[in-house]
N, C-alpha and C. Protein backbone atom coordinates (compact mmCIF):
# COMPACT_ATOMS: atom_id res chain seq x y z
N UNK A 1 108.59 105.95 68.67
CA UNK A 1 109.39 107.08 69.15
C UNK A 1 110.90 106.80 68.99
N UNK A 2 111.50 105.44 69.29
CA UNK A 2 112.71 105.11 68.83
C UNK A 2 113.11 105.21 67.83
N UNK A 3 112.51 104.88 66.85
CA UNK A 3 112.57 104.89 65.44
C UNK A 3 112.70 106.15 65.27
N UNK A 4 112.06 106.85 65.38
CA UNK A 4 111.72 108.46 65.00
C UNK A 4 112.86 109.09 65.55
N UNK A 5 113.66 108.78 66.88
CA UNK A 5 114.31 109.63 67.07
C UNK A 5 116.03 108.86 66.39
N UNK A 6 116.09 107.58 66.29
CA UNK A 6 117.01 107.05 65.32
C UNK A 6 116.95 107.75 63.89
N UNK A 7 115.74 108.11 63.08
CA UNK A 7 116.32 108.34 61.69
C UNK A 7 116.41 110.07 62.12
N UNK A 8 115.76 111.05 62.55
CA UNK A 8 116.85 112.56 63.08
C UNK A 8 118.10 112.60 63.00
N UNK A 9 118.39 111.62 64.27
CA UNK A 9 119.78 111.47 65.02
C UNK A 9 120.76 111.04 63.67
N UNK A 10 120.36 110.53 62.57
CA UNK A 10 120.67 109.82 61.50
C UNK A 10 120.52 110.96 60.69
N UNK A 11 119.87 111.65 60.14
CA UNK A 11 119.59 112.75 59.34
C UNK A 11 120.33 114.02 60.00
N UNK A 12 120.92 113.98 61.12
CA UNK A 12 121.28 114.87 61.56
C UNK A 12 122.64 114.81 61.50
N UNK A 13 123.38 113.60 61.67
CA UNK A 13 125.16 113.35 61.45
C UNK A 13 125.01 113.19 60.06
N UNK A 14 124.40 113.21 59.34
CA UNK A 14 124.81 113.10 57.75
C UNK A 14 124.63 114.63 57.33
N UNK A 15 123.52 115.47 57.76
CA UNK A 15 124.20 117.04 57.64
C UNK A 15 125.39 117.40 58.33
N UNK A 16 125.48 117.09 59.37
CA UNK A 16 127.18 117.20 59.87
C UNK A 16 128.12 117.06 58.75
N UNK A 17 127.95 115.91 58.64
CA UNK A 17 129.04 115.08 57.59
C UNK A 17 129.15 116.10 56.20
N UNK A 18 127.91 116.75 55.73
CA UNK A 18 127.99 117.35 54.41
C UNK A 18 128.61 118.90 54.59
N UNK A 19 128.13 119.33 56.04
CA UNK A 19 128.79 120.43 56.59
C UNK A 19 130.47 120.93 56.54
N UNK A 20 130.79 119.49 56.87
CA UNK A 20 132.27 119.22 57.37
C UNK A 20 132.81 119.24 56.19
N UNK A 21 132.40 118.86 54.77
CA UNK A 21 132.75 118.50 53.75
C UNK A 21 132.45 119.47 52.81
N UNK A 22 131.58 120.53 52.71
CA UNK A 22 131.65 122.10 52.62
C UNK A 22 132.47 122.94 52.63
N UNK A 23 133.31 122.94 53.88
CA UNK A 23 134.24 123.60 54.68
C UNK A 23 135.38 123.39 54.44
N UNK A 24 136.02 122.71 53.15
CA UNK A 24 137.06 122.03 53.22
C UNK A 24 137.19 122.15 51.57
N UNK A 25 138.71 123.00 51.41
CA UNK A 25 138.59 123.38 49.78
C UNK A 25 139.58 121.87 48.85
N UNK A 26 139.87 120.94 50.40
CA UNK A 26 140.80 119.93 49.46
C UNK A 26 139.76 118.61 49.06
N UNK A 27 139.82 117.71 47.70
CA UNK A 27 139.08 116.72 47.91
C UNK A 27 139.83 115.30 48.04
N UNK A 28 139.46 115.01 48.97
CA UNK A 28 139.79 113.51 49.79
C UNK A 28 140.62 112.56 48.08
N UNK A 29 139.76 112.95 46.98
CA UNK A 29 140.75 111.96 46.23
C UNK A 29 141.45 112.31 45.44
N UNK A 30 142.59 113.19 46.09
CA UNK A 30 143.40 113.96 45.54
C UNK A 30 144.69 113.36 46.26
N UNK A 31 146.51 113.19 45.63
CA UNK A 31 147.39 112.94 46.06
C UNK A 31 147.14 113.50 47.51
N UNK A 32 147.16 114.81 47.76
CA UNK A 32 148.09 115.55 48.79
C UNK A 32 146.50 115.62 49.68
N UNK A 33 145.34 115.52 49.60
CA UNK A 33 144.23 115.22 50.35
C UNK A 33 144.04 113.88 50.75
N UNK A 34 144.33 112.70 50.29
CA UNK A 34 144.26 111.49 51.02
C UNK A 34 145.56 111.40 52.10
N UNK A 35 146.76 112.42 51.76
CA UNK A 35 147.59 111.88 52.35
C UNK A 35 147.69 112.56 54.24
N UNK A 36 146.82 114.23 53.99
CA UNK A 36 146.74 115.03 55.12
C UNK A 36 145.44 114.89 55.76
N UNK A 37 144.27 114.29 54.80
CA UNK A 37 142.69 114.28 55.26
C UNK A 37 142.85 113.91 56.96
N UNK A 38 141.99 114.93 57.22
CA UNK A 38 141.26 115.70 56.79
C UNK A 38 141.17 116.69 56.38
N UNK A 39 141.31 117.61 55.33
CA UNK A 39 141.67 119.06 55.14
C UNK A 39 141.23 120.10 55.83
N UNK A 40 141.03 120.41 56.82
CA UNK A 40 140.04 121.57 57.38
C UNK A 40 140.39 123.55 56.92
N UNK A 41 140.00 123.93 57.36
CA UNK A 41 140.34 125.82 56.67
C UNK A 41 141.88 125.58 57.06
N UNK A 42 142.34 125.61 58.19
CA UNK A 42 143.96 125.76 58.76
C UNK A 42 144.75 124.79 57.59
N UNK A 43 144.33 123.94 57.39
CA UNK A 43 145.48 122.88 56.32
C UNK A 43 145.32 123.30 55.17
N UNK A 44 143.87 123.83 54.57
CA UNK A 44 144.05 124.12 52.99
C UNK A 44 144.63 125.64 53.09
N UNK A 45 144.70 126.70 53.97
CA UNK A 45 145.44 127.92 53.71
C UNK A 45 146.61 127.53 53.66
N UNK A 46 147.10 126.71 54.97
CA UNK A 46 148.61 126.44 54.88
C UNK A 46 149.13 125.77 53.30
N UNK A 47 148.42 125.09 52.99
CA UNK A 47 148.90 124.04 52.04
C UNK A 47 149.04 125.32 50.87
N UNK A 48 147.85 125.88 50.55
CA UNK A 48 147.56 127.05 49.05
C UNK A 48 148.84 128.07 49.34
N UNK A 49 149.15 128.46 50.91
CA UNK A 49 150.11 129.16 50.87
C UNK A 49 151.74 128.45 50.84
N UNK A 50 151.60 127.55 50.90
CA UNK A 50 152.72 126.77 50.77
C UNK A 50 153.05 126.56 49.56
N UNK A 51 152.29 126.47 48.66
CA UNK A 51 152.36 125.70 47.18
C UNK A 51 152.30 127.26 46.47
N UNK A 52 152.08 128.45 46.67
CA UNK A 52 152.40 129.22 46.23
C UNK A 52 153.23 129.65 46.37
N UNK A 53 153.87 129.36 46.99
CA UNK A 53 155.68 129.90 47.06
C UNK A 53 156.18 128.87 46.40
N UNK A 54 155.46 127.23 46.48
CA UNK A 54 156.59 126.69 45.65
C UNK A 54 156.80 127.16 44.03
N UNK A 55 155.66 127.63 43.51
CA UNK A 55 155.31 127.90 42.07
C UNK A 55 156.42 129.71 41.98
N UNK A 56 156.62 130.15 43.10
CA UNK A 56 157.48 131.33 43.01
C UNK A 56 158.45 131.09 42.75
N UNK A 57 159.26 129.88 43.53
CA UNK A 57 160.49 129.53 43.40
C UNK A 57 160.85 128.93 42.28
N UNK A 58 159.98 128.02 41.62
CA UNK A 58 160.04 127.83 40.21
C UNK A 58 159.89 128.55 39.06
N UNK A 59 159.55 129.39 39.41
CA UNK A 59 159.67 130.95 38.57
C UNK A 59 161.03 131.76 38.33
N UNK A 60 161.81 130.99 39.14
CA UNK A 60 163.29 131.63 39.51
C UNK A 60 163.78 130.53 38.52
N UNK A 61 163.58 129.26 38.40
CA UNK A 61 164.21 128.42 37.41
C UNK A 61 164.17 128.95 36.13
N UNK A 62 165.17 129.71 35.09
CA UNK A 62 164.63 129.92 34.14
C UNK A 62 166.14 129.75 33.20
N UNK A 63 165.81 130.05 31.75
CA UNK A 63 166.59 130.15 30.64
C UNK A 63 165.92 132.11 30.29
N UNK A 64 166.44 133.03 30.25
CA UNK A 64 166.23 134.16 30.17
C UNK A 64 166.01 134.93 28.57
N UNK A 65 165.42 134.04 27.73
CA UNK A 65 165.44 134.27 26.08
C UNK A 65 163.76 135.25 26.71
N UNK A 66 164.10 135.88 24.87
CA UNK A 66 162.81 136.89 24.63
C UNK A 66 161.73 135.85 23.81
N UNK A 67 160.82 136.87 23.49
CA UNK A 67 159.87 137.31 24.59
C UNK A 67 159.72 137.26 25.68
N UNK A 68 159.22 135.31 26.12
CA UNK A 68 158.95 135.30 26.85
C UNK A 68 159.77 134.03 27.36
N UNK A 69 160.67 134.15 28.61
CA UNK A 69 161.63 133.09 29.16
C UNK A 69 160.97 131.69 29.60
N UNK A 70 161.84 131.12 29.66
CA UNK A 70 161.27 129.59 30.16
C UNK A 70 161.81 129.09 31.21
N UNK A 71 160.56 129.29 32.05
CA UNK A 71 160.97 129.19 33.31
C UNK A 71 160.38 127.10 33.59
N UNK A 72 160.32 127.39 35.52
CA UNK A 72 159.49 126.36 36.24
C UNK A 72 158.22 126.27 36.31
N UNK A 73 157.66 127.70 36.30
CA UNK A 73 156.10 127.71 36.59
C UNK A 73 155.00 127.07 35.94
N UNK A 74 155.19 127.20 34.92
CA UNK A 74 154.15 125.78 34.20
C UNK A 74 153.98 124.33 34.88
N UNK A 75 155.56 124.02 34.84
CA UNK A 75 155.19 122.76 35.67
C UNK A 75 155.09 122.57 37.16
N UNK A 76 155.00 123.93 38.05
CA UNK A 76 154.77 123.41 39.38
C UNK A 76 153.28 123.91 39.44
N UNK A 77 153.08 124.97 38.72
CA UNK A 77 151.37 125.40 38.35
C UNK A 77 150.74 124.25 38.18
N UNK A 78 150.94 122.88 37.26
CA UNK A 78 150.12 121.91 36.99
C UNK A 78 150.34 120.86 37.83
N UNK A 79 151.69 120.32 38.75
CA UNK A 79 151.83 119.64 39.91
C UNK A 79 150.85 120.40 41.23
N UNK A 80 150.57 121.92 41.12
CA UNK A 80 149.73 121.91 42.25
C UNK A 80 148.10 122.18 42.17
N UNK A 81 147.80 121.95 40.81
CA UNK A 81 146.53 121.27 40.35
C UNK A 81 146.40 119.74 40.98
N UNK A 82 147.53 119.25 39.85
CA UNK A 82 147.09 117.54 40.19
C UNK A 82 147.27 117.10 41.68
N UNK A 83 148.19 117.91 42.39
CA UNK A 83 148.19 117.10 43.89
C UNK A 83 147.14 117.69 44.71
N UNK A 84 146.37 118.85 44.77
CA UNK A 84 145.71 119.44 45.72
C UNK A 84 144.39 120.17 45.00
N UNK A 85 144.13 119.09 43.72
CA UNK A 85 142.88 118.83 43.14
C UNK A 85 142.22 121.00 42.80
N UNK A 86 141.10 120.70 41.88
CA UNK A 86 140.84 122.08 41.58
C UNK A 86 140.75 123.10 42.25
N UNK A 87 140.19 122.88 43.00
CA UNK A 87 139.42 124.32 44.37
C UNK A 87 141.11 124.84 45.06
N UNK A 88 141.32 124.06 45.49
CA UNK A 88 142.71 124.23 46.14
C UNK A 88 143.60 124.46 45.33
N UNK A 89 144.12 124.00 44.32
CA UNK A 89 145.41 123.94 43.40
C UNK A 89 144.88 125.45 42.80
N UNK A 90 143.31 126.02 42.03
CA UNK A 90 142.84 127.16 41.56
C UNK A 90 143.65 128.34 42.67
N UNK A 91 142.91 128.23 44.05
CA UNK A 91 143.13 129.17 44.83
C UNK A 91 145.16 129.41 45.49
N UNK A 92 146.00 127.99 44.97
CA UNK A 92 147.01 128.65 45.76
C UNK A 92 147.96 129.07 44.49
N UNK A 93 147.30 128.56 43.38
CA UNK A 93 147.76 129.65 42.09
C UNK A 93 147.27 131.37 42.22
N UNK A 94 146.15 131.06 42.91
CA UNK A 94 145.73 133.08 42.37
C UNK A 94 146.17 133.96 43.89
N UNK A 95 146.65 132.67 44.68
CA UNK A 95 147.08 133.50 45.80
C UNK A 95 148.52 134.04 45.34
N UNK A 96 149.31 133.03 44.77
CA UNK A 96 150.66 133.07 44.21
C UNK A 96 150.56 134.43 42.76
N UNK A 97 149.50 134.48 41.85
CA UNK A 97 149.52 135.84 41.12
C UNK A 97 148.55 137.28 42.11
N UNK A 98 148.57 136.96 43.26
CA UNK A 98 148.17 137.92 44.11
C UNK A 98 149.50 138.74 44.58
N UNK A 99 150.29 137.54 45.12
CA UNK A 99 151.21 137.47 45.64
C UNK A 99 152.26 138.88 45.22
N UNK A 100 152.62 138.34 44.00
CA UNK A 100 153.57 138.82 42.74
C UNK A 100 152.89 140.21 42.50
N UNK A 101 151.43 140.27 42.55
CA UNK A 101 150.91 141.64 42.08
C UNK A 101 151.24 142.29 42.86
N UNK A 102 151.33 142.29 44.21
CA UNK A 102 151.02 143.17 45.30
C UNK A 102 153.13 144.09 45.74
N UNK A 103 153.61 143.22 44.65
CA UNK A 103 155.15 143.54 44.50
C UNK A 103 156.01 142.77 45.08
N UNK A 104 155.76 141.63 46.08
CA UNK A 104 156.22 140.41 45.89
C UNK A 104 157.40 139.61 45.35
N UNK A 105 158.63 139.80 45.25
CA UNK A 105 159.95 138.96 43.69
C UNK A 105 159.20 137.71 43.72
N UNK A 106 157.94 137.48 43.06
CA UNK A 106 157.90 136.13 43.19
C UNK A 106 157.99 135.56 41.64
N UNK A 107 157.66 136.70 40.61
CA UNK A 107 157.62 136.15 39.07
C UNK A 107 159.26 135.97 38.82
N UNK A 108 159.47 135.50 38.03
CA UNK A 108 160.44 134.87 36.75
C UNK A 108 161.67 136.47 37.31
N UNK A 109 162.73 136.01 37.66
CA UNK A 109 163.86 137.06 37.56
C UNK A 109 163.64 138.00 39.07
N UNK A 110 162.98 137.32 40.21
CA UNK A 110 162.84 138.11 41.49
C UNK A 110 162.47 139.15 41.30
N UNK A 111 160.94 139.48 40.11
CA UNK A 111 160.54 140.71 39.89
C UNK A 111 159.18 140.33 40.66
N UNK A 112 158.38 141.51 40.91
CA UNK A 112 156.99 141.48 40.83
C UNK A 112 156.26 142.59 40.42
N UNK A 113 154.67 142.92 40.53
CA UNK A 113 154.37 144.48 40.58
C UNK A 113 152.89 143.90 39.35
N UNK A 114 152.20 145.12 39.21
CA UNK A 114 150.60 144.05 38.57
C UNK A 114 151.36 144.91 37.28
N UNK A 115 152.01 145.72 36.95
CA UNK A 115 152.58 145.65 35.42
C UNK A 115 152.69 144.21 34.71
N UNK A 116 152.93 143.42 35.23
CA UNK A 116 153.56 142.00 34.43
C UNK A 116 151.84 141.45 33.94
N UNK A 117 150.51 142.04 34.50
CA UNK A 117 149.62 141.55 34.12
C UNK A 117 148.93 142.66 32.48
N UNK A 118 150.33 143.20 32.26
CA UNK A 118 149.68 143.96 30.81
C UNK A 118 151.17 144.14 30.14
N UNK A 119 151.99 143.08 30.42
CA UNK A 119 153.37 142.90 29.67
C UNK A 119 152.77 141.59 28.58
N UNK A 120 153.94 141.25 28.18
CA UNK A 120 153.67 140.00 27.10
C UNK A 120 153.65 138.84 27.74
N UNK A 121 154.10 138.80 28.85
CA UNK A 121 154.26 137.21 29.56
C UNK A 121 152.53 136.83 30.12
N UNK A 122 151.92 138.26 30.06
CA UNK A 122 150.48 138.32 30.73
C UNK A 122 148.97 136.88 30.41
N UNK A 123 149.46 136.36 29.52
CA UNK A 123 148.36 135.92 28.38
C UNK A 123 148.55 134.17 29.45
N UNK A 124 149.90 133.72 30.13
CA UNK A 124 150.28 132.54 30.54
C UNK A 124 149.93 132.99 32.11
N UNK A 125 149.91 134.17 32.46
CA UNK A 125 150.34 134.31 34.12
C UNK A 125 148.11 134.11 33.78
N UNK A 126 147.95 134.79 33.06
CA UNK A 126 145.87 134.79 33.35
C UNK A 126 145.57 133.45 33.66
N UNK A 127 146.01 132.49 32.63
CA UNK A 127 145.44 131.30 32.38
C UNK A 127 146.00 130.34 33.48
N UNK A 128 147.07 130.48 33.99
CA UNK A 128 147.64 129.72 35.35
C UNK A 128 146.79 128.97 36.42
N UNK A 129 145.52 129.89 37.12
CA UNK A 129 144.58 129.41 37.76
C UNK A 129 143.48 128.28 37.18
N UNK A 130 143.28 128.48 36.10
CA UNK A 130 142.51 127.82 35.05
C UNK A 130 143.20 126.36 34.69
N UNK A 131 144.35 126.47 34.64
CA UNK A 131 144.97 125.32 34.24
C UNK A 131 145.23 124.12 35.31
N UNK A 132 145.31 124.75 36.58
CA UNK A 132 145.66 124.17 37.78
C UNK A 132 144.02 123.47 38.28
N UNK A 133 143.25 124.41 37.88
CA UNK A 133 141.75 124.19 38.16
C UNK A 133 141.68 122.51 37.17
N UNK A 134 141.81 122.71 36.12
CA UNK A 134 141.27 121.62 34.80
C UNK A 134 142.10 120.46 35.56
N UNK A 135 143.41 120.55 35.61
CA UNK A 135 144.12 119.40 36.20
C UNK A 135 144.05 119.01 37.14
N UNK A 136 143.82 119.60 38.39
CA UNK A 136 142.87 119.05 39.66
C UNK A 136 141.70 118.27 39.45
N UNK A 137 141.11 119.12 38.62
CA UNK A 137 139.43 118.49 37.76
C UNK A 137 139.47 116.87 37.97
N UNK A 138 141.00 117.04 36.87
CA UNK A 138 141.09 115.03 36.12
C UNK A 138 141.63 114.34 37.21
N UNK A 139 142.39 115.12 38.25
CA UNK A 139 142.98 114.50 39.67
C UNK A 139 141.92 113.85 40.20
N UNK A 140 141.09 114.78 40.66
CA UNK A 140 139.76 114.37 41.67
C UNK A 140 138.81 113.21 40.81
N UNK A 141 139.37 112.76 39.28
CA UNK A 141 138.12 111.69 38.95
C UNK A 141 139.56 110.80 38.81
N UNK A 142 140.59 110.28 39.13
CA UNK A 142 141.21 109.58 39.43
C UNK A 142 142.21 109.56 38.45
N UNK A 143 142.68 110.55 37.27
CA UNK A 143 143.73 110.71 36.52
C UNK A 143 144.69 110.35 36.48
N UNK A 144 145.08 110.71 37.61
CA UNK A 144 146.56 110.96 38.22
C UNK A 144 147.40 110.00 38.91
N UNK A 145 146.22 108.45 38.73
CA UNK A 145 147.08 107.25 39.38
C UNK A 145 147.74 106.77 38.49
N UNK A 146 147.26 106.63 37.08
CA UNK A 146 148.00 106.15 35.98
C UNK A 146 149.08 107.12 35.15
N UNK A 147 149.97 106.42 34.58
CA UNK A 147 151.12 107.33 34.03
C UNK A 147 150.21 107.93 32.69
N UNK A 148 149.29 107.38 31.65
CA UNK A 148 149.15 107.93 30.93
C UNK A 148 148.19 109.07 30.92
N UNK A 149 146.78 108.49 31.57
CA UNK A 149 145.93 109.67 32.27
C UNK A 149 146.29 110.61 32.99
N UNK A 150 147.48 110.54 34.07
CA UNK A 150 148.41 111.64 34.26
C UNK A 150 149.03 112.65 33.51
N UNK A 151 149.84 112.12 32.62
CA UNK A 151 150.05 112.53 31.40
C UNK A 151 149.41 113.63 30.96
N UNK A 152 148.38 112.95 30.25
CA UNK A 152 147.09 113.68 29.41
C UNK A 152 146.89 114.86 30.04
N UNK A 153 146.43 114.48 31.52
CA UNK A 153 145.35 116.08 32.80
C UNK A 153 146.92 116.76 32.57
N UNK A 154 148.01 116.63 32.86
CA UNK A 154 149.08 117.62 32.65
C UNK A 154 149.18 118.77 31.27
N UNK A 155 148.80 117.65 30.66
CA UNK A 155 149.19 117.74 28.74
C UNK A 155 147.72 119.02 28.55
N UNK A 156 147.23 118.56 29.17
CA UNK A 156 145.83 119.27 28.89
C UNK A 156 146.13 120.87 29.68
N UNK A 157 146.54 120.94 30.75
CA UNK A 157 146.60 122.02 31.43
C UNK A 157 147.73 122.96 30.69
N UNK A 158 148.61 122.26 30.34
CA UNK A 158 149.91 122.81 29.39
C UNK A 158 149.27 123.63 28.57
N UNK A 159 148.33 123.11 27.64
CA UNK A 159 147.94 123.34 26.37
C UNK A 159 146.98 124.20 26.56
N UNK A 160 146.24 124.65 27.81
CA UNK A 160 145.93 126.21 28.31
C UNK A 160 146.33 127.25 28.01
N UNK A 161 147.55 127.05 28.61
CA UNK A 161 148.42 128.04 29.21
C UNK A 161 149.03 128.43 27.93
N UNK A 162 149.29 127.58 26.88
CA UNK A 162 150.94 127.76 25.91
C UNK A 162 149.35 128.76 25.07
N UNK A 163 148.22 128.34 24.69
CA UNK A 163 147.22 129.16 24.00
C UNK A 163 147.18 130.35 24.46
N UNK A 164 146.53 130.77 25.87
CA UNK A 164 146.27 131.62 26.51
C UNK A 164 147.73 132.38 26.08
N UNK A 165 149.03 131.64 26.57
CA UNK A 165 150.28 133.02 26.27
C UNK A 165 150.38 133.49 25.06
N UNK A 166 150.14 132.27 24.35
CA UNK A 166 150.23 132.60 22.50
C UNK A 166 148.79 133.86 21.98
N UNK A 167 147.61 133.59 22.38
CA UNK A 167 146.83 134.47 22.26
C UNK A 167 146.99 136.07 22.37
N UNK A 168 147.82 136.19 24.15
CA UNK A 168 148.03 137.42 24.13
C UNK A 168 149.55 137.99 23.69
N UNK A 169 150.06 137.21 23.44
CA UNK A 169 151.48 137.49 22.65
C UNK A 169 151.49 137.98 21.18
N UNK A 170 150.56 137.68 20.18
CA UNK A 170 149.71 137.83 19.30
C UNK A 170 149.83 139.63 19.42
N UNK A 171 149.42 140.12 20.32
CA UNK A 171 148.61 141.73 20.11
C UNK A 171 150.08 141.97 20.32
N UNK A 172 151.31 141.77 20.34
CA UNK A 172 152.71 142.53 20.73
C UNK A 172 153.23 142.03 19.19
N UNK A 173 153.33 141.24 18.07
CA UNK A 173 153.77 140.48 17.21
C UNK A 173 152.79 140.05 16.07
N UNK A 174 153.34 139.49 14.73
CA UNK A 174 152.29 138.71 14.26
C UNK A 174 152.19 137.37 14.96
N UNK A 175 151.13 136.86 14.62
CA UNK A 175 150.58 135.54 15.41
C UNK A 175 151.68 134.32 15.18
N UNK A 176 152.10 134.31 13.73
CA UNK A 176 153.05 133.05 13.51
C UNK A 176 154.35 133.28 14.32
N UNK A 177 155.10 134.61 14.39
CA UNK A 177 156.12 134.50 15.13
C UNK A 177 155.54 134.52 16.61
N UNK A 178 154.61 134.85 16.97
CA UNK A 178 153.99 134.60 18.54
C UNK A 178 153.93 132.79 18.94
N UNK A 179 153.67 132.23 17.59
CA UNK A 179 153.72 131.35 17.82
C UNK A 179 154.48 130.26 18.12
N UNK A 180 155.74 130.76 17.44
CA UNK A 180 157.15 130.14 17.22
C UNK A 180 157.65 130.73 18.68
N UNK A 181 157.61 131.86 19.02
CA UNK A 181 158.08 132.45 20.39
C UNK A 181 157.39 132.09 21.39
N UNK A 182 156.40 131.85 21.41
CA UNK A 182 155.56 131.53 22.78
C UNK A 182 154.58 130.21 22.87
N UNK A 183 154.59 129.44 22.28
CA UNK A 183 154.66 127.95 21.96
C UNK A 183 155.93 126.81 21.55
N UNK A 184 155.80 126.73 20.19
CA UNK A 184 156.85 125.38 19.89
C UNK A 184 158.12 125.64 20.76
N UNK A 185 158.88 126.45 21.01
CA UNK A 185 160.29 126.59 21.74
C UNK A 185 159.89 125.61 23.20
N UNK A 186 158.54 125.57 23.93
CA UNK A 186 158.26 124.95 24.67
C UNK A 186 157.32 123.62 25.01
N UNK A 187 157.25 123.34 23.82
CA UNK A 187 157.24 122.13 23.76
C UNK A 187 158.19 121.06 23.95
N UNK A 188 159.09 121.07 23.59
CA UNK A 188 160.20 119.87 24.25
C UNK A 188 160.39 119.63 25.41
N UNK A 189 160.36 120.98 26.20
CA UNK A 189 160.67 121.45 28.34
C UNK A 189 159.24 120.39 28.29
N UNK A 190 158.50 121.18 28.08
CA UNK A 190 156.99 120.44 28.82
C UNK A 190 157.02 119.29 28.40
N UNK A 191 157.00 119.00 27.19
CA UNK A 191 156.82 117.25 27.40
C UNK A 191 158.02 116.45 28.42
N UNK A 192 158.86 116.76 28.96
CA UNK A 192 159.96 116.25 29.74
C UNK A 192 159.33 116.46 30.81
N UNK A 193 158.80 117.61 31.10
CA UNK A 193 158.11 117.70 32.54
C UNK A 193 157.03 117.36 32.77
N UNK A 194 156.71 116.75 32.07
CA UNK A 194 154.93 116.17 31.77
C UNK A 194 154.95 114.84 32.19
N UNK A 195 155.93 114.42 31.49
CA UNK A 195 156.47 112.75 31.24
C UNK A 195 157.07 112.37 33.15
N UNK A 196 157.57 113.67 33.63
CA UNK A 196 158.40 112.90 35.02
C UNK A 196 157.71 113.39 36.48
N UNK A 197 156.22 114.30 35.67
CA UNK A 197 155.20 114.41 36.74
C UNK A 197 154.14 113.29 36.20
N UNK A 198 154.01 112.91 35.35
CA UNK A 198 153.10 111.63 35.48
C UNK A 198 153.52 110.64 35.68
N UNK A 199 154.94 110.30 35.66
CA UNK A 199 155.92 108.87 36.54
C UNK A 199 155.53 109.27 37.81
N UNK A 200 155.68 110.59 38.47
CA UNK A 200 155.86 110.53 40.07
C UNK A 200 154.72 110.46 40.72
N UNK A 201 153.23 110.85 40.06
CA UNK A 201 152.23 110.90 40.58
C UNK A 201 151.25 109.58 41.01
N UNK A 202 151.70 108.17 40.09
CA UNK A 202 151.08 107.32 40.31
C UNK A 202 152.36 106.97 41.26
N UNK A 203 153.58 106.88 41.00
CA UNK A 203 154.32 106.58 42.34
C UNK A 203 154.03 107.15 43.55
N UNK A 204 152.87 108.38 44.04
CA UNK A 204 153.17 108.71 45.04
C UNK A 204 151.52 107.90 45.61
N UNK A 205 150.99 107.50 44.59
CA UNK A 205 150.12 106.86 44.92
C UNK A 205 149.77 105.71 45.59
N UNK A 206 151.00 105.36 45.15
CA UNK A 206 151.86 103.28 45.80
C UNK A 206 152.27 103.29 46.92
N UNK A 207 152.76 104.75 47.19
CA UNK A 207 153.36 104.78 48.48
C UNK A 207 152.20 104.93 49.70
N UNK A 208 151.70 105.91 49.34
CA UNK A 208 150.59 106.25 50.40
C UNK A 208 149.76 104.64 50.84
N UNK A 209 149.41 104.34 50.01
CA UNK A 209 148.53 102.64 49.68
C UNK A 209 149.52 101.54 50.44
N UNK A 210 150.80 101.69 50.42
CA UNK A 210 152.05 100.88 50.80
C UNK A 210 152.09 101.63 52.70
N UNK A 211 151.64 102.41 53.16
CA UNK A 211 151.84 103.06 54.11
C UNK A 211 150.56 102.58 54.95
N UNK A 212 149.56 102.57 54.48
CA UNK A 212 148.50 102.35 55.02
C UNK A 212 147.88 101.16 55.36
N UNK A 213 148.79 99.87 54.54
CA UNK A 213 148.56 98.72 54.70
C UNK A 213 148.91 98.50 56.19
């Protein structure tokens, strides 16, 4: 009877445990989840709504050329992949193009309104959630401690987004000048921002590890 009621009592905190871990859109081996764990509903809204304003405000960083300007959002879109892993980094991107739809100044130039989702910039704002998703992906299998695997999950999420804009930039242009306009011009920004989010990410990794000792 001891026994019997030891492995329940045992079978019963390990559904707890999977319960608790259900309920919770951040994963533990993620920068910004080891550092707040436990994530519960109250910390991952706060956090998705937090990190969607930061990706607004980086939207305000821009150089104002045509087609399509070059802003911040790429790279805080893929910093809030890699720190707050897929589920989370997915959802406080589509809260942030919720945001902007609903009329919002949160896109590029303190505009908003769901027009911008059938303008030319449309093809980069779709793929945004997707990209944040993939780079969380490589976060959560441990990417993001090293500078070069960092790198890469960034490089990779980039290379979403610059397709996805180039794809739908395409139906406004021919494809080669879509391409020259809504790719190569941004390649140089991103690799700079690629290069000084995969320095900071294994640094923020040293620290946390340096904190806990």
């Amino acid at each position: 009877m001891v026994l019997s009621f030891s492995y329940y009592e045992l079978k019963l905190k390990t559904l707890r445990q999977r319960a608790a871990m259900d309920t919770t859109y951040g994963k533990p081996e993620t920068l910004i989840g080891t550092a707040l764990a436990p994530l519960d509903w109250t910390r991952s809204v706060g956090l998705a709504i937090g990190f969607s304003l930061l990706i607004a405000a980086a939207a305000q960083v821009r150089i104002p050329i045509w087609p399509v300007p070059i802003t911040g959002q790429t790279f805080a879109v893929l910093l809030t992949g890699a720190l707050l892993g897929s589920r989370l980094g997915a959802a406080a991107v589509i809260a942030y193009l919720i945001e902007g739809a609903i009329g919002l100044p949160f896109f590029q130039g303190f505009n908003g309104g769901a027009q911008y989702f059938a303008g030319q910039t449309a093809g980069y704002l779709i793929a945004f959630p997707a990209a944040a998703f993939i780079t969380g992906a490589f976060a959560e299998h441990g990417w993001d401690k090293r500078f070069w695997t960092a790198g890469a999950a960034m490089a990779v999420g980039s290379i979403v987004i610059l397709l996805s804009g180039w794809a739908w930039l395409s139906q406004f242009m021919p494809a080669s000048v879509a391409f020259q306009a809504g790719v190569t011009r941004f390649i140089p920004g991103d690799i700079v921002k690629i290069m000084l989010a995969a320095a900071a990410l294994p640094l923020g990794w040293k620290l946390i590890k340096n904190d806990k000792r």
